[in-house]
PDB file of N, CA and C in Angstrom:
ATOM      1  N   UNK A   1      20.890  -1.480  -6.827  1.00  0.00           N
ATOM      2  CA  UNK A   1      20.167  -1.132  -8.032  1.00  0.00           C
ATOM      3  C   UNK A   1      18.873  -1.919  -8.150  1.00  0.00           C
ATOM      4  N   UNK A   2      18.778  -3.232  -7.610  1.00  0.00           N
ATOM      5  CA  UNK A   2      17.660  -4.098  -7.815  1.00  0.00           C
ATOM      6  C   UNK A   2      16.836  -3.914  -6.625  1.00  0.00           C
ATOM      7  N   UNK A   3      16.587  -2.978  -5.656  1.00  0.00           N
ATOM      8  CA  UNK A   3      16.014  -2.819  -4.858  1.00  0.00           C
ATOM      9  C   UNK A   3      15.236  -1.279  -5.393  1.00  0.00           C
ATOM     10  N   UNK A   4      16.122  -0.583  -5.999  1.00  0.00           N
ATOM     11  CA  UNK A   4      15.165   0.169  -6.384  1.00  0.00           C
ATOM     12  C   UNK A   4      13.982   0.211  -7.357  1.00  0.00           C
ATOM     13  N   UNK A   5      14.177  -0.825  -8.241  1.00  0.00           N
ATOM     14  CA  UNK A   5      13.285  -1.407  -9.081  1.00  0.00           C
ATOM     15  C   UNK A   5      12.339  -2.116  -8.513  1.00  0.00           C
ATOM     16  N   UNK A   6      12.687  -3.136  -7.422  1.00  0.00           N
ATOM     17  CA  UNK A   6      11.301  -3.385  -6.457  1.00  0.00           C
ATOM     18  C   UNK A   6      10.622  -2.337  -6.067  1.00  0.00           C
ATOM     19  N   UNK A   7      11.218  -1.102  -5.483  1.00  0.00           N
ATOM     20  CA  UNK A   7      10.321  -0.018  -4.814  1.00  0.00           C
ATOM     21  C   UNK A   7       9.705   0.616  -5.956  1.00  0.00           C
ATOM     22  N   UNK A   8       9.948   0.712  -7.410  1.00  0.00           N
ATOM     23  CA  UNK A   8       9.179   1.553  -8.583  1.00  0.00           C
ATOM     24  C   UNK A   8       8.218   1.131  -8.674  1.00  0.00           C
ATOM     25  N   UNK A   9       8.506  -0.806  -8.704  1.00  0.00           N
ATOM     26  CA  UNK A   9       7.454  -1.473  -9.309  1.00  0.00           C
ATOM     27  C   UNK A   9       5.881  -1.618  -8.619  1.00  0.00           C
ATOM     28  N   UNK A  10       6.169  -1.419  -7.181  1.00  0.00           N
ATOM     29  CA  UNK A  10       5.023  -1.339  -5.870  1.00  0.00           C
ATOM     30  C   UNK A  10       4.329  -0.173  -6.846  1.00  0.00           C
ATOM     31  N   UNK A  11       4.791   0.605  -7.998  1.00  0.00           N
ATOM     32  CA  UNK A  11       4.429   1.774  -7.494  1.00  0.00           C
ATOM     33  C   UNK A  11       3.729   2.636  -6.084  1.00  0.00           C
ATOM     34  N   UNK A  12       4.900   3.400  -5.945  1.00  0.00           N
ATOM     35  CA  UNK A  12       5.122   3.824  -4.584  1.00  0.00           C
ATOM     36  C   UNK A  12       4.103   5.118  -3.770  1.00  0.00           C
ATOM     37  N   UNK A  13       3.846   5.916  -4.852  1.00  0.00           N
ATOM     38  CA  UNK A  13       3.144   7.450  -4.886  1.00  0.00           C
ATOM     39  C   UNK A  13       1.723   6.807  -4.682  1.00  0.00           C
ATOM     40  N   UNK A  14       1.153   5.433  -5.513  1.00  0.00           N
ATOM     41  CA  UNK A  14       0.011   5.261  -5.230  1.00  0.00           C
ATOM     42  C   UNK A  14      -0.617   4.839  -4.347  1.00  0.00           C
ATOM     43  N   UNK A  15       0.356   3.968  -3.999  1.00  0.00           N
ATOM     44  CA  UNK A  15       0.449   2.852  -2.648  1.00  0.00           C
ATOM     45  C   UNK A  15       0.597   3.776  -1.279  1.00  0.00           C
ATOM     46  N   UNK A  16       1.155   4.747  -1.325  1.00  0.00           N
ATOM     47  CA  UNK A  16       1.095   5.791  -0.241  1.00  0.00           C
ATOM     48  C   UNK A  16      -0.204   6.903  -0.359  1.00  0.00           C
ATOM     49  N   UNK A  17      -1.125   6.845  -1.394  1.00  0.00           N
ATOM     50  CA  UNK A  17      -2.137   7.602  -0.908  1.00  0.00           C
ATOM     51  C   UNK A  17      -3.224   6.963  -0.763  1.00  0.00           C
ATOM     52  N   UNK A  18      -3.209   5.467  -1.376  1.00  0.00           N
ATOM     53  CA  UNK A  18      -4.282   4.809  -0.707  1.00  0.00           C
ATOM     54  C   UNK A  18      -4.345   4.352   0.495  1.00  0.00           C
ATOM     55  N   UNK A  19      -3.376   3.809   1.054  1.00  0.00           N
ATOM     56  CA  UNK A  19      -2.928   3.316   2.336  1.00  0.00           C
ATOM     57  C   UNK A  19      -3.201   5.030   3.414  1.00  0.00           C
ATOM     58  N   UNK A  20      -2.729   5.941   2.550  1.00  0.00           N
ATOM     59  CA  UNK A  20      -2.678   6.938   3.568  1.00  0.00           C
ATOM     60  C   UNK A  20      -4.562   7.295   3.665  1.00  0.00           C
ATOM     61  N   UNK A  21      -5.032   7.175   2.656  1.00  0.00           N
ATOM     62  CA  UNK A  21      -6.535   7.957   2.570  1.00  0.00           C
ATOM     63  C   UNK A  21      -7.507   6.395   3.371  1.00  0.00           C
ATOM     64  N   UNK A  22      -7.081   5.299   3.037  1.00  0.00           N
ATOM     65  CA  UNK A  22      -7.529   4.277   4.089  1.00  0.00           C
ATOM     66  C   UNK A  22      -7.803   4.492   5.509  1.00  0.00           C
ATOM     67  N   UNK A  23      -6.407   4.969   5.645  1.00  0.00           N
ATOM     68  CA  UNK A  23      -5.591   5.050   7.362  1.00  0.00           C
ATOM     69  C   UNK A  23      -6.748   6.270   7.938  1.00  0.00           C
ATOM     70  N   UNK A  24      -6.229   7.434   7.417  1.00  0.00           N
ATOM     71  CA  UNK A  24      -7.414   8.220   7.475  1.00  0.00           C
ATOM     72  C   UNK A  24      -8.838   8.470   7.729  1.00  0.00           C
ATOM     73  N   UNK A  25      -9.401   7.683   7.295  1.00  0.00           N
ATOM     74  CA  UNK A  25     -11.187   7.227   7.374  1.00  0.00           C
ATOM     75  C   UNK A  25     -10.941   6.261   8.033  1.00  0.00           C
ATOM     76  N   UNK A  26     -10.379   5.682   8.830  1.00  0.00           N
ATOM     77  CA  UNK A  26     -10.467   4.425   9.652  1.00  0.00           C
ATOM     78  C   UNK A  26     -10.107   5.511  11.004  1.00  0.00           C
ATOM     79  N   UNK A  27      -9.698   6.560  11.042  1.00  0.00           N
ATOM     80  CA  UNK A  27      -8.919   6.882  12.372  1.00  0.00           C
ATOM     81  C   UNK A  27     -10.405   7.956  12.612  1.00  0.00           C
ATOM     82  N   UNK A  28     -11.096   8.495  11.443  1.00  0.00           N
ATOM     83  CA  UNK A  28     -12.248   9.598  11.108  1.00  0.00           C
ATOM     84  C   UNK A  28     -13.597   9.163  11.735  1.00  0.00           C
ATOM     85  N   UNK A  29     -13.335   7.703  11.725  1.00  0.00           N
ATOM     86  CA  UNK A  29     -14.605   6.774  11.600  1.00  0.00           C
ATOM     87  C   UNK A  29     -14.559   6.382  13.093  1.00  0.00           C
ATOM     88  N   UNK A  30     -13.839   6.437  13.793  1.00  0.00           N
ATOM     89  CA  UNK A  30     -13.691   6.679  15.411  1.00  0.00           C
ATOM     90  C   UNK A  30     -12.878   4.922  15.418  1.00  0.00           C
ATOM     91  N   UNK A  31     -12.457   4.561  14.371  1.00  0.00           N
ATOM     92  CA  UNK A  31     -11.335   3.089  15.218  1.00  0.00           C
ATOM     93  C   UNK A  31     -10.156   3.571  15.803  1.00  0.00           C
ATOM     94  N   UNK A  32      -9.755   2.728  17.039  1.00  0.00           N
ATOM     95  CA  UNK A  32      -8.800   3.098  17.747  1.00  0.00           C
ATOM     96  C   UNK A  32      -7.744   3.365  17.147  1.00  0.00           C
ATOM     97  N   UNK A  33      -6.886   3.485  17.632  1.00  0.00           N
ATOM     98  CA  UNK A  33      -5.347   3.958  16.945  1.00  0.00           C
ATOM     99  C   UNK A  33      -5.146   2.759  16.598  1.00  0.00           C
ATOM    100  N   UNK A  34      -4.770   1.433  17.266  1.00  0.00           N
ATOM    101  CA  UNK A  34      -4.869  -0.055  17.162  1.00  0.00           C
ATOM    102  C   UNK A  34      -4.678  -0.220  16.518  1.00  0.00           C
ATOM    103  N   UNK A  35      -6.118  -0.445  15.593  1.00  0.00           N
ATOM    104  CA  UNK A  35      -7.462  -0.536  14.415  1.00  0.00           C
ATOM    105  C   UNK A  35      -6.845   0.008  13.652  1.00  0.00           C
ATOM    106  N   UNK A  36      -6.626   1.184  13.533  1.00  0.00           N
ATOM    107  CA  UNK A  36      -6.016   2.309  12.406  1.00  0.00           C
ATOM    108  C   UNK A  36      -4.827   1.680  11.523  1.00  0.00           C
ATOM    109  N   UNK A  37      -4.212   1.022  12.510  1.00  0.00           N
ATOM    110  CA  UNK A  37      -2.369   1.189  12.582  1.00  0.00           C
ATOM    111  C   UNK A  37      -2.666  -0.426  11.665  1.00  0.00           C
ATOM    112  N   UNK A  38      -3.326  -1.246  12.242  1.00  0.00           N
ATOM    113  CA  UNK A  38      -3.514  -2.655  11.763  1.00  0.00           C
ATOM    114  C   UNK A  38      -4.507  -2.447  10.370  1.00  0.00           C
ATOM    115  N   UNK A  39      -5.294  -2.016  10.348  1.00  0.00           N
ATOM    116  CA  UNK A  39      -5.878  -1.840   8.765  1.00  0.00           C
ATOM    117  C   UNK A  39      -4.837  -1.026   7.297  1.00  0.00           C
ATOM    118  N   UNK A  40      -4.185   0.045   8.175  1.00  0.00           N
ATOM    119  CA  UNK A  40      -3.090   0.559   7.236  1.00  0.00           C
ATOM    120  C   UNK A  40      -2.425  -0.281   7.162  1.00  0.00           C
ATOM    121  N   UNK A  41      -1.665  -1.135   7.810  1.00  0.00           N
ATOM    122  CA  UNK A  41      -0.607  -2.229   7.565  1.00  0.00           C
ATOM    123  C   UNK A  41      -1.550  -3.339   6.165  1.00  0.00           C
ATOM    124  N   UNK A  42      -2.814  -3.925   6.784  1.00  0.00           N
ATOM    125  CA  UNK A  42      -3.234  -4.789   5.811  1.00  0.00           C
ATOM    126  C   UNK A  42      -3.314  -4.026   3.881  1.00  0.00           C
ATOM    127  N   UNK A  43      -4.068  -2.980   4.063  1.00  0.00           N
ATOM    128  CA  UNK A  43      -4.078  -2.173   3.014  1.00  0.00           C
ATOM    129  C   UNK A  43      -2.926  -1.656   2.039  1.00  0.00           C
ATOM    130  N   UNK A  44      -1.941  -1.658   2.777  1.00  0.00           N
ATOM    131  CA  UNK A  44      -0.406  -1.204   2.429  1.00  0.00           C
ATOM    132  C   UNK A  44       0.351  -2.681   1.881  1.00  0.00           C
ATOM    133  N   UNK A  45       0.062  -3.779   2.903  1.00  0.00           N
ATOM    134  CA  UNK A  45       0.446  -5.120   2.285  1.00  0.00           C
ATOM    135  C   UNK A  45      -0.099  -5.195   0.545  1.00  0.00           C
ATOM    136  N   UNK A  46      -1.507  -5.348   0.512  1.00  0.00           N
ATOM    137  CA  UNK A  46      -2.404  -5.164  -0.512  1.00  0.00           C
ATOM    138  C   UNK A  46      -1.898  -4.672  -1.292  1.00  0.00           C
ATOM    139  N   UNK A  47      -1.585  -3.601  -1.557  1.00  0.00           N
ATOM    140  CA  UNK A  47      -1.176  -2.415  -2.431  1.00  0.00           C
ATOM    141  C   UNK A  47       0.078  -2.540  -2.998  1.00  0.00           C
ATOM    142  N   UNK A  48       0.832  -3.053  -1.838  1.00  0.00           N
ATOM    143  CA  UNK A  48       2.477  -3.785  -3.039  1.00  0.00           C
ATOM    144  C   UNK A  48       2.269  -4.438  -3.267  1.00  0.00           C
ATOM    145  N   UNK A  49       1.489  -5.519  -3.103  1.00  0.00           N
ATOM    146  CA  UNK A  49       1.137  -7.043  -4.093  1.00  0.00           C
ATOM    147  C   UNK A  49       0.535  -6.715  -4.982  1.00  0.00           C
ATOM    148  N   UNK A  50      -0.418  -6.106  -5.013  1.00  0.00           N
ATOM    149  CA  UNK A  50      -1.035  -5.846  -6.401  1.00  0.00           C
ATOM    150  C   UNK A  50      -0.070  -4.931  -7.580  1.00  0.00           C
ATOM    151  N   UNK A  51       0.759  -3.919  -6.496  1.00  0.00           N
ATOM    152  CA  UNK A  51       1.467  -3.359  -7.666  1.00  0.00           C
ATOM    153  C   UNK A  51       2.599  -4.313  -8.478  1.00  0.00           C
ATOM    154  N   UNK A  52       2.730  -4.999  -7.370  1.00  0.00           N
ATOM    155  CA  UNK A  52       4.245  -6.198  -7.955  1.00  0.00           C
ATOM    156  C   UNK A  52       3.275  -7.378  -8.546  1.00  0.00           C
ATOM    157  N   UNK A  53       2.477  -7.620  -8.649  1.00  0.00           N
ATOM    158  CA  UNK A  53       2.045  -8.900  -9.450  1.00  0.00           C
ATOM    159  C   UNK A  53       1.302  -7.959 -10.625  1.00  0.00           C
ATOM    160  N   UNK A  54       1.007  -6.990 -10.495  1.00  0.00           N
ATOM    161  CA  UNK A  54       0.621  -6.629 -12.477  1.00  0.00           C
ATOM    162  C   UNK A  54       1.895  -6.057 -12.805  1.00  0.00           C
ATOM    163  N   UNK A  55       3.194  -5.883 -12.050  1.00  0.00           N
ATOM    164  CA  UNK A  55       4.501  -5.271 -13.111  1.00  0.00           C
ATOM    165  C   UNK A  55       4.593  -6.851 -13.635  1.00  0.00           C
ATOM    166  N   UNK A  56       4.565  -7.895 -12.355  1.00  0.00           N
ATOM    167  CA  UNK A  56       4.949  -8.697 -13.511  1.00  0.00           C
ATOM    168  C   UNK A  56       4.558  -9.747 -14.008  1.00  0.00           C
ATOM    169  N   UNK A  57       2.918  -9.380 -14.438  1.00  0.00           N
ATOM    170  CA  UNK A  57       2.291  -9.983 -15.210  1.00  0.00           C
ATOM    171  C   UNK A  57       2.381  -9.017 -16.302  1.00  0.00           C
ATOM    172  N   UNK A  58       2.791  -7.549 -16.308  1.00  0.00           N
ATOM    173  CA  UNK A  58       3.151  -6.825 -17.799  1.00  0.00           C
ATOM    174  C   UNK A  58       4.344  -6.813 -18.329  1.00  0.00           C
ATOM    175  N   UNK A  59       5.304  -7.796 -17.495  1.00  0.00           N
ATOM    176  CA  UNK A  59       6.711  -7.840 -17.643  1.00  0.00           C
ATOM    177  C   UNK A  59       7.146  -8.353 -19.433  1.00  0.00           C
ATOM    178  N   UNK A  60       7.737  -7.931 -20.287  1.00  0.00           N
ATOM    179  CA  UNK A  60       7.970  -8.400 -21.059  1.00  0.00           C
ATOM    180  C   UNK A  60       8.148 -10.506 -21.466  1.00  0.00           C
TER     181      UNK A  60
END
């Protein structure tokens, strides 16, 4: 049950289209697959930290 509340809190839907629209223009922009694969990873890191540190900095 407490794992799914970690995955809400990333919010998940957002974190997958930025990471995905990142990944995207990095692969568009002629970086290797490499490049691609390693910038989506950093961007995707990014994106659950930020979603998990404002749930809970709005945490009651």
């Amino acid at each position: 049950m407490a794992g799914r509340g970690v995955l809400r809190a990333c919010h998940p839907e957002a974190t997958a289209v930025v990471t995905a629209l990142v990944t995207t223009l990095a692969v568009a922009s002629g970086r290797g697959p490499a490049g691609s694969a390693v910038l989506g990873a950093a961007v995707l890191c990014g994106q659950l930290s930020v979603g998990w540190c404002n749930d809970a900095v709005d945490a009651p």
